[in-house]
N, C-alpha and C. Protein backbone atom coordinates (compact mmCIF):
# COMPACT_ATOMS: atom_id res chain seq x y z
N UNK A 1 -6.27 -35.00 -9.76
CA UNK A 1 -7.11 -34.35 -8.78
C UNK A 1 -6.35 -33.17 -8.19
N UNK A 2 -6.86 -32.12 -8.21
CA UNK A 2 -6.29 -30.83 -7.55
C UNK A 2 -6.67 -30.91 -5.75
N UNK A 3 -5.56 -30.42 -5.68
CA UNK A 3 -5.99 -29.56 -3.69
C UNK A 3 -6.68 -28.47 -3.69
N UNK A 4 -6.92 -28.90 -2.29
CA UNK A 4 -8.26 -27.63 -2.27
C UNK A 4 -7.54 -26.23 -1.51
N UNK A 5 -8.39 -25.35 -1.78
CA UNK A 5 -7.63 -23.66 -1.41
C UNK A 5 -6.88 -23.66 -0.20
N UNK A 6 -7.98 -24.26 0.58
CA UNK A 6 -7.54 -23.99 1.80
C UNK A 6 -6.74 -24.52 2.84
N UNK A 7 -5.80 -25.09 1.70
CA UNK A 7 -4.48 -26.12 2.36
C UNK A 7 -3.54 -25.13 1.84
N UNK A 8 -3.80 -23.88 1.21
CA UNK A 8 -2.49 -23.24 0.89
C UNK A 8 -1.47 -23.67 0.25
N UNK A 9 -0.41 -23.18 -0.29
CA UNK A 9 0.96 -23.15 -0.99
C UNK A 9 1.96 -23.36 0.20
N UNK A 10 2.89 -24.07 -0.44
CA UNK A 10 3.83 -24.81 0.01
C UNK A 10 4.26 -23.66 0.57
N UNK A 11 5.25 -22.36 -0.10
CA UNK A 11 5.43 -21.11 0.62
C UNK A 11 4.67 -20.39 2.10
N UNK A 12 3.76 -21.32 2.20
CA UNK A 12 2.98 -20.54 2.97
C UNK A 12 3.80 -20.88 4.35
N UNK A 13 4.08 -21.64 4.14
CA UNK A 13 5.27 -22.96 5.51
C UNK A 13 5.95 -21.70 6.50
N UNK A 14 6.64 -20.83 5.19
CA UNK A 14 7.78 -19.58 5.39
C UNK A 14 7.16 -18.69 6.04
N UNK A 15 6.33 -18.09 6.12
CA UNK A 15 5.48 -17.06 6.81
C UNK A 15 6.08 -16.71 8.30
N UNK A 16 6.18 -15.67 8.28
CA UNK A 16 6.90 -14.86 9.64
C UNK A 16 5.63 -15.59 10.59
N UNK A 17 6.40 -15.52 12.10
CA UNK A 17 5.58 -16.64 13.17
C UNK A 17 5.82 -15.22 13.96
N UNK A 18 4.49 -14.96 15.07
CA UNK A 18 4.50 -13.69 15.60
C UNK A 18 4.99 -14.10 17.28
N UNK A 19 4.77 -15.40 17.56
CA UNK A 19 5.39 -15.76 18.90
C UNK A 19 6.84 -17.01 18.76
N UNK A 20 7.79 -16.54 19.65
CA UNK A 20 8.97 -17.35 19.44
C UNK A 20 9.01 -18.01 20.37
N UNK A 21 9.86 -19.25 20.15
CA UNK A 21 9.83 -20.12 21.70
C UNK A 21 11.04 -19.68 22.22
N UNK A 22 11.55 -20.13 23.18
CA UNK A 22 12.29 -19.57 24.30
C UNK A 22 13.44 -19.39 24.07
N UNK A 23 13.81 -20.46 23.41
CA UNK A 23 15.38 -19.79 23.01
C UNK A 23 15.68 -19.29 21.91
N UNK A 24 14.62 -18.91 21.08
CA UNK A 24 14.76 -17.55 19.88
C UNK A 24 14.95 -16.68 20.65
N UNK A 25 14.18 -16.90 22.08
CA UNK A 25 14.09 -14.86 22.59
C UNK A 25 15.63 -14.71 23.22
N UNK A 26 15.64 -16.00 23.75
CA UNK A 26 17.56 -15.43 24.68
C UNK A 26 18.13 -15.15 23.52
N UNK A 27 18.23 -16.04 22.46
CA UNK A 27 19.34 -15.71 21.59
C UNK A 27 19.16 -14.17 20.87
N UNK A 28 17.75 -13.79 20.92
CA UNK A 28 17.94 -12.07 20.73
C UNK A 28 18.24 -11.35 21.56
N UNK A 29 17.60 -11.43 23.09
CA UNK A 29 17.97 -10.74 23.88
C UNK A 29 19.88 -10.90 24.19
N UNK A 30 20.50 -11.65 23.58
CA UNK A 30 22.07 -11.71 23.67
C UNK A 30 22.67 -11.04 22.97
N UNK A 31 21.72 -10.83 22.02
CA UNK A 31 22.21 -9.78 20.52
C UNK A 31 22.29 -8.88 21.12
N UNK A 32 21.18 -8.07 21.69
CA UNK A 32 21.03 -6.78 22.20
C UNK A 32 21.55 -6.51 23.51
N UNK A 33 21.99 -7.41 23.69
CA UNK A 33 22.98 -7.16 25.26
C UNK A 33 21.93 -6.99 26.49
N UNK A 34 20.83 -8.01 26.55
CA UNK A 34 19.85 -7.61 27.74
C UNK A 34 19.82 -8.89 28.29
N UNK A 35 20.75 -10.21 27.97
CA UNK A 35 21.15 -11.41 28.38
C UNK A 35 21.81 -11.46 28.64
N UNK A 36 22.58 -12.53 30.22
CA UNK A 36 23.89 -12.84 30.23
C UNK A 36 23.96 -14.21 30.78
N UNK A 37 25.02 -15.01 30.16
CA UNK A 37 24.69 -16.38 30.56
C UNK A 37 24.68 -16.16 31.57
N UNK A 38 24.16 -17.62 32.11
CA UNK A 38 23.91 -18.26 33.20
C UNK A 38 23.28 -17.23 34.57
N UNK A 39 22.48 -15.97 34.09
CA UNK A 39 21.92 -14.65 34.73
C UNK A 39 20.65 -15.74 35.05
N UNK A 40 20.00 -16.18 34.64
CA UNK A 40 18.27 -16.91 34.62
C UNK A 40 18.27 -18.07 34.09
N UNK A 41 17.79 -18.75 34.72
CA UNK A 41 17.00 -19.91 34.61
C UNK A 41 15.76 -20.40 34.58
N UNK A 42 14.78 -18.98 34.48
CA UNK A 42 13.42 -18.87 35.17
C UNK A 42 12.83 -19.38 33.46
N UNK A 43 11.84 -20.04 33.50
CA UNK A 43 11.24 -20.46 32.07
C UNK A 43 9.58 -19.66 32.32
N UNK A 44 9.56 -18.85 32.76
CA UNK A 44 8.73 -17.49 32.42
C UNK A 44 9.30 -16.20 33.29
N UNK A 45 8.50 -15.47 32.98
CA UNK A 45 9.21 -13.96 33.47
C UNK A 45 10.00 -13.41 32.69
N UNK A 46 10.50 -14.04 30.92
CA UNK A 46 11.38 -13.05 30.50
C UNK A 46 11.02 -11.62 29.72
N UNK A 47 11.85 -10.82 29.71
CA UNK A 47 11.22 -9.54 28.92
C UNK A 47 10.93 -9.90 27.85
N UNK A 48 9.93 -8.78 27.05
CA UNK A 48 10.13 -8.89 25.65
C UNK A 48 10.68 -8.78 24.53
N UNK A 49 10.56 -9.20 23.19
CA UNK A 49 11.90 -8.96 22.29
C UNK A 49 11.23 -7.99 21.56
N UNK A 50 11.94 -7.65 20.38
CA UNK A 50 11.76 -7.07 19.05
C UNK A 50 11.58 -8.24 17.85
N UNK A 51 10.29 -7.52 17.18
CA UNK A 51 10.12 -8.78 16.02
C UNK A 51 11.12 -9.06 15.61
N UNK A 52 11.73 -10.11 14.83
CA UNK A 52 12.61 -10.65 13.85
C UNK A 52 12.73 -9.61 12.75
């Protein structure tokens, strides 16, 4: 018995995600030097990043 289309390919899993959770964004914003530890603790209000 085959699957049906619209369960997609296993690859599909990999697909770039357009919102990150919270500590994808510190750990970019650390890259780019617009983080500094222990600066915030606030779990909204942070700026935005640059896609991946």
């Amino acid at each position: 018995m085959s699957r049906h289309p619209s369960y997609g390919k296993a690859s599909k899993s990999e697909k770039k995600r357009n919102v990150l959770k919270r500590f994808e964004r510190i750990d970019i914003l650390r890259k780019i030097g617009k983080w500094k530890d222990g600066e915030s603790k606030k779990v909204t209000g942070l700026p935005k990043t640059p896609v991946k």
